[in-house]
PDB file of N, CA and C in Angstrom:
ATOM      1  N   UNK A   1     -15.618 -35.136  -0.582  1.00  0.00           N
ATOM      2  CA  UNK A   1     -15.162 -33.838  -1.040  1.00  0.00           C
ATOM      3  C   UNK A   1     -13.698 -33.665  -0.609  1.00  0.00           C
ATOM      4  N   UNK A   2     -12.600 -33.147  -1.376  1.00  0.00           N
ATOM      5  CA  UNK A   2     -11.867 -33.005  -1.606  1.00  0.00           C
ATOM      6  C   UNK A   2     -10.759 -31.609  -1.090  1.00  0.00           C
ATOM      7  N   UNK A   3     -10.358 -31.761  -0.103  1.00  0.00           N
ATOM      8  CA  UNK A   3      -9.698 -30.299   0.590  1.00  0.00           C
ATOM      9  C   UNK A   3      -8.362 -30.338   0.873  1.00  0.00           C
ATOM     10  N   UNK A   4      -7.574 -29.709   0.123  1.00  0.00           N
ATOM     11  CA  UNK A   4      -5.704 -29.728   0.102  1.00  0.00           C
ATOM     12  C   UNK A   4      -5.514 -28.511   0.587  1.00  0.00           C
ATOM     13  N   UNK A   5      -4.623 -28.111   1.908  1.00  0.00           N
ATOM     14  CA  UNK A   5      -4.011 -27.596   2.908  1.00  0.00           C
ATOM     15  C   UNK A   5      -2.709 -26.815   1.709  1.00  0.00           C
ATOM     16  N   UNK A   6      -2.473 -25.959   2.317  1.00  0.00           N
ATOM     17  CA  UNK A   6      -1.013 -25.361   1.429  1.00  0.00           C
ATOM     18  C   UNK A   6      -0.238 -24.175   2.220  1.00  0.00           C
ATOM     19  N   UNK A   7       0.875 -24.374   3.116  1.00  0.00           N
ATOM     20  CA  UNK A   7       0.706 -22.959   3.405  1.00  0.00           C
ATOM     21  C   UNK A   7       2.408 -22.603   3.192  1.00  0.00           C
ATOM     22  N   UNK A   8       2.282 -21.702   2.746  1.00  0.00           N
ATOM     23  CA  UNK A   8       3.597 -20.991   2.219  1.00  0.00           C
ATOM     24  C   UNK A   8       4.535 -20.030   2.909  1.00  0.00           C
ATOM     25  N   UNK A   9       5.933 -19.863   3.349  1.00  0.00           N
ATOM     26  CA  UNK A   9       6.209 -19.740   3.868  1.00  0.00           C
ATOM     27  C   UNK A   9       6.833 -17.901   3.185  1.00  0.00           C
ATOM     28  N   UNK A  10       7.629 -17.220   4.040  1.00  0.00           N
ATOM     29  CA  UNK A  10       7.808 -15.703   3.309  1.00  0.00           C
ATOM     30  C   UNK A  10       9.114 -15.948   2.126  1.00  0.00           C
ATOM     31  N   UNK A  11      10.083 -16.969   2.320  1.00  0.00           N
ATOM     32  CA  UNK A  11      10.548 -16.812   1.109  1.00  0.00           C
ATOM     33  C   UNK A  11      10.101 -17.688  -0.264  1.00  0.00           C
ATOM     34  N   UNK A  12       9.337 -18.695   0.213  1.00  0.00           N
ATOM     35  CA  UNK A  12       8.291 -19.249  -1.087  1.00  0.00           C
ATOM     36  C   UNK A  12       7.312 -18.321  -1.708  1.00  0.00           C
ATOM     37  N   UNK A  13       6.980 -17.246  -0.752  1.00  0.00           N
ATOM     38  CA  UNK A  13       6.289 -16.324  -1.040  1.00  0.00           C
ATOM     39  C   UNK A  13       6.704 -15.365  -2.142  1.00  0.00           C
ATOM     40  N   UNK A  14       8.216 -14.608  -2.216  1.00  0.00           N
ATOM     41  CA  UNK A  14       8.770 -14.427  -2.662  1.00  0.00           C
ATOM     42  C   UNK A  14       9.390 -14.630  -3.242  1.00  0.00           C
ATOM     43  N   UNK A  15       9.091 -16.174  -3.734  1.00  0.00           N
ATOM     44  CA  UNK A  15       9.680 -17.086  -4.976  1.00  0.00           C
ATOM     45  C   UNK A  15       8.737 -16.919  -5.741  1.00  0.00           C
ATOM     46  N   UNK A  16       7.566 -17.113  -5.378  1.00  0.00           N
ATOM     47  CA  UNK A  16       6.474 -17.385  -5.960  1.00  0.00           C
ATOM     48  C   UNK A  16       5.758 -16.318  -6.674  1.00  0.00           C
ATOM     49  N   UNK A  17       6.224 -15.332  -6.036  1.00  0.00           N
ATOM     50  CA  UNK A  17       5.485 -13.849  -6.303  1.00  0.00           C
ATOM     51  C   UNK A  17       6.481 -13.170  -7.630  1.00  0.00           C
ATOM     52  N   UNK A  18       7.206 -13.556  -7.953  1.00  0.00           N
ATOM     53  CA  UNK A  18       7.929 -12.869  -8.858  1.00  0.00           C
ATOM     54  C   UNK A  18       7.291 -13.612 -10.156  1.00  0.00           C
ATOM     55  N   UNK A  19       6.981 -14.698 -10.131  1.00  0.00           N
ATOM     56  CA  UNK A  19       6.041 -15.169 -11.267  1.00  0.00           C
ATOM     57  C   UNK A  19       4.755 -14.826 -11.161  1.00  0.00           C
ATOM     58  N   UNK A  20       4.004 -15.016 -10.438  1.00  0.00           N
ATOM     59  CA  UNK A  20       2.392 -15.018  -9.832  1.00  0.00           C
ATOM     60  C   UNK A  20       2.624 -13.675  -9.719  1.00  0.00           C
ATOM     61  N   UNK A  21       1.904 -12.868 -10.315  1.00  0.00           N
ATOM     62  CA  UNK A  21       1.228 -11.124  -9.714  1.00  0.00           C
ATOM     63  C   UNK A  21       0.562 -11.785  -8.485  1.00  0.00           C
ATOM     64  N   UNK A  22      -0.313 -12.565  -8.213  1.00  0.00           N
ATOM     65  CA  UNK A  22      -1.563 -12.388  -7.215  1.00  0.00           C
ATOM     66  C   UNK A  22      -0.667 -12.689  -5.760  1.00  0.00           C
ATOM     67  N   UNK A  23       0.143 -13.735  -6.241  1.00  0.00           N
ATOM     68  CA  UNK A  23       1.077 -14.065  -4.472  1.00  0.00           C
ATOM     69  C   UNK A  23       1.538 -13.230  -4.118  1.00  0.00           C
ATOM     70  N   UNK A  24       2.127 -12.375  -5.508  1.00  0.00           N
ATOM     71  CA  UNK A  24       2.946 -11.243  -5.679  1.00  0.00           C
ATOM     72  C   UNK A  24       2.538  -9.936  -4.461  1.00  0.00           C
ATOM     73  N   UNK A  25       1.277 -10.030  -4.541  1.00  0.00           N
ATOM     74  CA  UNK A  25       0.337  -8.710  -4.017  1.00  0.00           C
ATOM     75  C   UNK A  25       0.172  -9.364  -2.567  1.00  0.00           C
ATOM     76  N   UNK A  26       0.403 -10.705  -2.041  1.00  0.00           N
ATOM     77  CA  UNK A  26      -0.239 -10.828  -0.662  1.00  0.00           C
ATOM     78  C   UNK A  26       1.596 -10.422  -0.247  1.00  0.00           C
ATOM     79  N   UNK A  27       2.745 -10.560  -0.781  1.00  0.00           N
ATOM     80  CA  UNK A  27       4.083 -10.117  -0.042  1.00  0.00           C
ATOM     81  C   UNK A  27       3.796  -8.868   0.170  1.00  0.00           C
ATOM     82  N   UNK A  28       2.988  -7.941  -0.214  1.00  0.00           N
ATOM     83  CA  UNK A  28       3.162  -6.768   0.518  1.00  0.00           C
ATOM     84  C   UNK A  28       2.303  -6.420   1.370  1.00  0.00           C
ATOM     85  N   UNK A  29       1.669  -7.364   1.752  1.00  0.00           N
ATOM     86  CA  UNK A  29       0.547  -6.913   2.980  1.00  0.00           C
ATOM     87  C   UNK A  29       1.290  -7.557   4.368  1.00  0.00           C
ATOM     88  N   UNK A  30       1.487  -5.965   5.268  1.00  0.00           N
ATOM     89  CA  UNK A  30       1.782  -6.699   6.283  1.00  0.00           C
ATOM     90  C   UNK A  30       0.987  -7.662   6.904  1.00  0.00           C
ATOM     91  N   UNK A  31       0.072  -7.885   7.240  1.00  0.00           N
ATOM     92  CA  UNK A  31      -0.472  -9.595   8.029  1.00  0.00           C
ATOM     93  C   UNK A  31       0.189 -10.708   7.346  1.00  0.00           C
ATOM     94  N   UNK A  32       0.612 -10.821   6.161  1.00  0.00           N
ATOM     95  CA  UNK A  32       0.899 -11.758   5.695  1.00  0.00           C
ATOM     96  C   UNK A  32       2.677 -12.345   5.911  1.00  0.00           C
ATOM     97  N   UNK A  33       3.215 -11.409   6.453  1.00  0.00           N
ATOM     98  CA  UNK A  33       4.306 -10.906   6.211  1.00  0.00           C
ATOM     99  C   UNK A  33       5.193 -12.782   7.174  1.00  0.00           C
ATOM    100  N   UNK A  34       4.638 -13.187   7.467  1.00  0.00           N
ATOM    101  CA  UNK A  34       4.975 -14.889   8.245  1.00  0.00           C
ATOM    102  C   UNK A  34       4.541 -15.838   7.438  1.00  0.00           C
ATOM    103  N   UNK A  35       3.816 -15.547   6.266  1.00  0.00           N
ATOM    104  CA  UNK A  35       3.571 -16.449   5.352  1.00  0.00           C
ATOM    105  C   UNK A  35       1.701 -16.772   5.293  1.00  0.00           C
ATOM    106  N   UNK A  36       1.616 -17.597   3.692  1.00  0.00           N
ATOM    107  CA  UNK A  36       0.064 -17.230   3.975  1.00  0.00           C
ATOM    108  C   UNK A  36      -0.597 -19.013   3.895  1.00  0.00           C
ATOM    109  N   UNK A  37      -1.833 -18.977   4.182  1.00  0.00           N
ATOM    110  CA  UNK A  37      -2.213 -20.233   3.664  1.00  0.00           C
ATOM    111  C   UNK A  37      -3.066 -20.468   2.811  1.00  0.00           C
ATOM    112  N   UNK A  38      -3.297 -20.960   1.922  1.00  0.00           N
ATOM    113  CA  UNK A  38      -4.197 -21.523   0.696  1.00  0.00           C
ATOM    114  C   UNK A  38      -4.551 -22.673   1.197  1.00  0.00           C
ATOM    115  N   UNK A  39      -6.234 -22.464   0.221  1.00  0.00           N
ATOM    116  CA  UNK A  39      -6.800 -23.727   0.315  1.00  0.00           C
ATOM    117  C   UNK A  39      -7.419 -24.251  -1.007  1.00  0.00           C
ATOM    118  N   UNK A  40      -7.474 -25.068  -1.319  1.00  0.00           N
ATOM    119  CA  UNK A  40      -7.840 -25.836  -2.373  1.00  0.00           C
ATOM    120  C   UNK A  40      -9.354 -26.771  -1.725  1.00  0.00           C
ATOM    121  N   UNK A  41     -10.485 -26.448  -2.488  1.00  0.00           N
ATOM    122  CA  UNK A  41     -11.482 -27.089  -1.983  1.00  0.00           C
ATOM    123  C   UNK A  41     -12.184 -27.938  -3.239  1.00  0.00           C
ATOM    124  N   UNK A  42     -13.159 -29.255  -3.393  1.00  0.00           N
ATOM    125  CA  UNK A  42     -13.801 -29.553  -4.182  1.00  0.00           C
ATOM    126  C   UNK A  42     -15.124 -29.287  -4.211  1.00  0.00           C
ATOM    127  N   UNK A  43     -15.714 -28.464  -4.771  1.00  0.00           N
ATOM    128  CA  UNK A  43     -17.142 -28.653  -4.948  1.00  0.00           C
ATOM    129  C   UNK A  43     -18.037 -29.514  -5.500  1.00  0.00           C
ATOM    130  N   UNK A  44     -19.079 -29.468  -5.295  1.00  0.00           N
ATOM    131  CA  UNK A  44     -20.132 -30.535  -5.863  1.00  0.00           C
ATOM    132  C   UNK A  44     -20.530 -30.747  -7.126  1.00  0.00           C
ATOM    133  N   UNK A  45     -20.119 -30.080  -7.792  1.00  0.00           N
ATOM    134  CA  UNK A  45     -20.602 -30.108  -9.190  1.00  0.00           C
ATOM    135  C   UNK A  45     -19.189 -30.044 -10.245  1.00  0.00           C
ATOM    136  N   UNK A  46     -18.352 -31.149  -9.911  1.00  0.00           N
ATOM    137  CA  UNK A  46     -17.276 -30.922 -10.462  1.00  0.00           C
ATOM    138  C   UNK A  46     -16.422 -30.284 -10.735  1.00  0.00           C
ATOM    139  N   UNK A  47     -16.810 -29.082  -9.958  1.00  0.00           N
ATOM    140  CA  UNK A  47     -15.428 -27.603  -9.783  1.00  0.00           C
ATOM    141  C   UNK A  47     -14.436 -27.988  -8.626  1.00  0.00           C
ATOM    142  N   UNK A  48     -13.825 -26.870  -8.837  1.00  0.00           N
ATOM    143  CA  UNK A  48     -13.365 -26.346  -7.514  1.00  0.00           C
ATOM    144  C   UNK A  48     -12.766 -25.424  -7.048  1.00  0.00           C
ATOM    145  N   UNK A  49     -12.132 -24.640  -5.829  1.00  0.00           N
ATOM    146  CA  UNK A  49     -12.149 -22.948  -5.821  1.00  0.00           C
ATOM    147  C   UNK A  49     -10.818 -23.232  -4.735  1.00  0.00           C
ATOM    148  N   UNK A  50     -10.219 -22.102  -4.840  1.00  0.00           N
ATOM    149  CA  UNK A  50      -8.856 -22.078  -4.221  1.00  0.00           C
ATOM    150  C   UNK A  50      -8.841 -20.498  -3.134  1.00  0.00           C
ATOM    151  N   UNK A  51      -8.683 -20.347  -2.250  1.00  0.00           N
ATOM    152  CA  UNK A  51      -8.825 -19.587  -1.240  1.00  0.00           C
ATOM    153  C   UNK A  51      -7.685 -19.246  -0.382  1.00  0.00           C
ATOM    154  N   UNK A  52      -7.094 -17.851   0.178  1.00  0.00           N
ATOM    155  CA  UNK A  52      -5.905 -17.424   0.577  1.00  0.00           C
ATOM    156  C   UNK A  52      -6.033 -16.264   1.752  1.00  0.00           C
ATOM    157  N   UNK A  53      -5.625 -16.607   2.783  1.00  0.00           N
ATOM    158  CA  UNK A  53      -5.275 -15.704   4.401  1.00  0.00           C
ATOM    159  C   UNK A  53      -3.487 -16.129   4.689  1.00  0.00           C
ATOM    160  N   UNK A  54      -3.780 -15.084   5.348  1.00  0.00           N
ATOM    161  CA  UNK A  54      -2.184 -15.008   6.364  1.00  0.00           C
ATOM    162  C   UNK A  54      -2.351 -15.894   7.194  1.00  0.00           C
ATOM    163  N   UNK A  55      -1.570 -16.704   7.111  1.00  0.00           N
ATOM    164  CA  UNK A  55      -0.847 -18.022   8.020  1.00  0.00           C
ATOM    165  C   UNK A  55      -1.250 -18.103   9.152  1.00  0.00           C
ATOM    166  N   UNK A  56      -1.599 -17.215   9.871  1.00  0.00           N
ATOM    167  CA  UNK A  56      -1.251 -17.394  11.492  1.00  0.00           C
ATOM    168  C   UNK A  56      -3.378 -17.510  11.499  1.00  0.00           C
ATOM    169  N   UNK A  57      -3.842 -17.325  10.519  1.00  0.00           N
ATOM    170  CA  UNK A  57      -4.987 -17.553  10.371  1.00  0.00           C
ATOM    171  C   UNK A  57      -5.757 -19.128  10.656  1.00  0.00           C
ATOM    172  N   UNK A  58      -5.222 -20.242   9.700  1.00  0.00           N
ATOM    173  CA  UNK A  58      -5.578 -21.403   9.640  1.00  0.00           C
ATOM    174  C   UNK A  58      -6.817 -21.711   8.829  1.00  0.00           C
ATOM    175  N   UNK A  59      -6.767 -22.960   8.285  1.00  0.00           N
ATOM    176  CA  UNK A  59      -7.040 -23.453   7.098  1.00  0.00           C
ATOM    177  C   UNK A  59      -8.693 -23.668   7.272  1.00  0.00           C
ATOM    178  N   UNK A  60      -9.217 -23.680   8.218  1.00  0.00           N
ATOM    179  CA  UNK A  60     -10.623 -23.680   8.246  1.00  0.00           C
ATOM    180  C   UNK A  60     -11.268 -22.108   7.994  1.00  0.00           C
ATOM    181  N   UNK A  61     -10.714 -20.868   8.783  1.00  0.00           N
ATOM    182  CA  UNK A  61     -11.192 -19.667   8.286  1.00  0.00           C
ATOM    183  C   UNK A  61     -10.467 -19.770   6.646  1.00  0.00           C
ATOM    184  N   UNK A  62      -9.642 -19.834   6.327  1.00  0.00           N
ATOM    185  CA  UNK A  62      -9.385 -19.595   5.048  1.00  0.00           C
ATOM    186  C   UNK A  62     -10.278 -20.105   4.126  1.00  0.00           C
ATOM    187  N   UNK A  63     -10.639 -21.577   4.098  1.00  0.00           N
ATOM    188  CA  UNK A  63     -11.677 -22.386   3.145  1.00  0.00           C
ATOM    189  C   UNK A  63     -13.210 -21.317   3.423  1.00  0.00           C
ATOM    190  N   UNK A  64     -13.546 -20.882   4.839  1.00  0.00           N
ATOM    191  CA  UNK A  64     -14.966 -19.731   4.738  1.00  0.00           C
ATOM    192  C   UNK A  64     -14.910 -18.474   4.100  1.00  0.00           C
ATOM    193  N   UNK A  65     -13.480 -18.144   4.792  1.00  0.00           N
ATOM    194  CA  UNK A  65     -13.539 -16.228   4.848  1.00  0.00           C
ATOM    195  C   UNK A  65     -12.398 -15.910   4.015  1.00  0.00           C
ATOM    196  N   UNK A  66     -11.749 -17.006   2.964  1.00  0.00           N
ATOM    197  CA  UNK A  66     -10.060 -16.163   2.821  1.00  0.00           C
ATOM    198  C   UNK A  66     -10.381 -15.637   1.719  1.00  0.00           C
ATOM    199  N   UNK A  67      -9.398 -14.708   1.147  1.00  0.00           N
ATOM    200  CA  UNK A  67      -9.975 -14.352  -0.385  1.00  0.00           C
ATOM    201  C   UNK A  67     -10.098 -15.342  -1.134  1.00  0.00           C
ATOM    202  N   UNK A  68     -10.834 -15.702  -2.496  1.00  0.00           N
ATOM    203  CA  UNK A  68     -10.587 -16.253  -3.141  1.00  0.00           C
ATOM    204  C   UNK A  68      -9.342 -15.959  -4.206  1.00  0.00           C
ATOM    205  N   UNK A  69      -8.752 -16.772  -4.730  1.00  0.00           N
ATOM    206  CA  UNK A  69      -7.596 -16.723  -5.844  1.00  0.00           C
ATOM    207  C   UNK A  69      -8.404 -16.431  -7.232  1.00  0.00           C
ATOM    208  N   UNK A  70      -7.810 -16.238  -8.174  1.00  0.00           N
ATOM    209  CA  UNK A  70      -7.997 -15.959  -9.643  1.00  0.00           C
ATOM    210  C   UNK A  70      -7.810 -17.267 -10.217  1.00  0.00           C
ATOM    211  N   UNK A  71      -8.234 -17.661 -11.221  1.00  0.00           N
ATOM    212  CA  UNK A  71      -8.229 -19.380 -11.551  1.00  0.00           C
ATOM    213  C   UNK A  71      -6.601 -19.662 -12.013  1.00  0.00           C
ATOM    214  N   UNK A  72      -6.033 -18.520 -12.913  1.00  0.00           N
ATOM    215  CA  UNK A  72      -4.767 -18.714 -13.174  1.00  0.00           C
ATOM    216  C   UNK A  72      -3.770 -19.006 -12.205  1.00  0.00           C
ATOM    217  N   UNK A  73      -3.957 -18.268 -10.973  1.00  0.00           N
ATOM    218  CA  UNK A  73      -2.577 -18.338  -9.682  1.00  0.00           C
ATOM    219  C   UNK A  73      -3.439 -19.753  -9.180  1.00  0.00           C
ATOM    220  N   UNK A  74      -4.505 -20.105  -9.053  1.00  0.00           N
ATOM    221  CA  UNK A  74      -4.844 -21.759  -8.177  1.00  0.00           C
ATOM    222  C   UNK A  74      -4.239 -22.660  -9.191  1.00  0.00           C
ATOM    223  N   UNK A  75      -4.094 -22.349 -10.733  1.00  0.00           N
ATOM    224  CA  UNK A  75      -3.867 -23.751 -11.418  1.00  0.00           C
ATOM    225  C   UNK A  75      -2.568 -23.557 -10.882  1.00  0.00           C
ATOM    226  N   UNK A  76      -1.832 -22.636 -11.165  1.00  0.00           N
ATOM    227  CA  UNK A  76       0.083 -22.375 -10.307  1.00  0.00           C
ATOM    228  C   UNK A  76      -0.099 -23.569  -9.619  1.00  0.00           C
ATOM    229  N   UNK A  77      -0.450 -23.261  -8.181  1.00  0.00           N
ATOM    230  CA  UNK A  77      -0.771 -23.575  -6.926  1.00  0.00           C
ATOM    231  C   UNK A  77      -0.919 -25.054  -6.729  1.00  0.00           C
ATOM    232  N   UNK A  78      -2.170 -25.373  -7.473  1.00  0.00           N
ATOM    233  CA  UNK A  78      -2.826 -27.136  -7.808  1.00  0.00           C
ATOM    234  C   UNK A  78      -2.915 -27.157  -8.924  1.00  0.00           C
ATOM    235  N   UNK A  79      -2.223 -27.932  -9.805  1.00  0.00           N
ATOM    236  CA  UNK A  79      -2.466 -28.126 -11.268  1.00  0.00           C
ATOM    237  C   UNK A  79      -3.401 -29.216 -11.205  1.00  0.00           C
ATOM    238  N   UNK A  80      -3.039 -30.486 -10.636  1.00  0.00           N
ATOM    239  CA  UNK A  80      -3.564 -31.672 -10.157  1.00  0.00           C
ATOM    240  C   UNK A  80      -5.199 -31.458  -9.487  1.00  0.00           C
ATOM    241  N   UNK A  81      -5.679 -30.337  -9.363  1.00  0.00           N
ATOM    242  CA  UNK A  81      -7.309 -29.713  -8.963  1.00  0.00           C
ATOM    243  C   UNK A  81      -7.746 -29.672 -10.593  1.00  0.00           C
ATOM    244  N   UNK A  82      -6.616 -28.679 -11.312  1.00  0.00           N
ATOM    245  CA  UNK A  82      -6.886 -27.411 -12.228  1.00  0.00           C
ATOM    246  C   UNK A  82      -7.258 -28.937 -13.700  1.00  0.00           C
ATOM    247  N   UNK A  83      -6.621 -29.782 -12.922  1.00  0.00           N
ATOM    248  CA  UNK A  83      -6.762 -31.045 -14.361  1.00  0.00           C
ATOM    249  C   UNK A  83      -8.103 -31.633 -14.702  1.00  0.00           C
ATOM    250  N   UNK A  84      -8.215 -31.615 -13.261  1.00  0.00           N
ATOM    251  CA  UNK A  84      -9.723 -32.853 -12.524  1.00  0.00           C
ATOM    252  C   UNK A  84     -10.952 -32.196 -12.693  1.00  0.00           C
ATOM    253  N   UNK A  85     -10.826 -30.984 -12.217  1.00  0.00           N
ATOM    254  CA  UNK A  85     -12.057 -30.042 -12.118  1.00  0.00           C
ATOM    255  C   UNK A  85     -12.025 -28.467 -12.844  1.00  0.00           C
ATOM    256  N   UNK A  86     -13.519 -28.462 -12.929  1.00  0.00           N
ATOM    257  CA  UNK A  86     -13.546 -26.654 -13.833  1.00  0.00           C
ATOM    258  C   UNK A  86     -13.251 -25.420 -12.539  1.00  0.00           C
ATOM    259  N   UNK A  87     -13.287 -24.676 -12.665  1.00  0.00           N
ATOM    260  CA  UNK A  87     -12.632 -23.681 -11.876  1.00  0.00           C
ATOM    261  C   UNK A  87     -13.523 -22.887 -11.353  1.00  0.00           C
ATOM    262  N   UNK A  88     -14.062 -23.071 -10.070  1.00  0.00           N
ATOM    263  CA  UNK A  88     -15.607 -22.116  -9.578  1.00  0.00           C
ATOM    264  C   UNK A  88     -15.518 -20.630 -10.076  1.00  0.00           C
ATOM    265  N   UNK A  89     -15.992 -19.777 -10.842  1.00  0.00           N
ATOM    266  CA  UNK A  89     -15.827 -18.455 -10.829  1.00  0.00           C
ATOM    267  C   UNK A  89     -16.909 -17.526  -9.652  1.00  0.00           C
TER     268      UNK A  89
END
């Protein structure tokens, strides 16, 4: 199984967010405000699901507890997931 690390820093954030509504919305939450981390996970049945916390969090709570992403901002994110696999809803 398949797990890609991503973590973004506050002005990638703000690169990123002016295209992406969804990154868009974690720049204004203060916790996030040091940058956030995404996770990209593979599931078993040929999907896979993309997941997002504030940085100072780390990539194992994020893959349990982070929000999940919208399928459009994970393909952004991992196109190279978004190619391979269907998109967990």
């Amino acid at each position: 199984m398949l797990t890609v690390e991503m973590k973004l820093g506050p002005e990638a954030m703000r690169l990123l967010g002016q295209s992406v509504p969804e990154i868009g919305y974690f720049c204004k939450i203060p916790s996030c405000a040091y940058g956030i981390m995404v996770v990209a996970v593979e599931g078993q049945a040929d999907d896979w699901a993309a997941y997002v916390t504030e940085a100072a969090r780390g990539a194992e709570y994020c893959e349990r507890q982070g929000d999940k992403l919208g399928a459009d901002t994970a393909a952004v994110l991992f196109p190279w997931m978004a190619e391979r696999f269907e998109y967990r809803l």
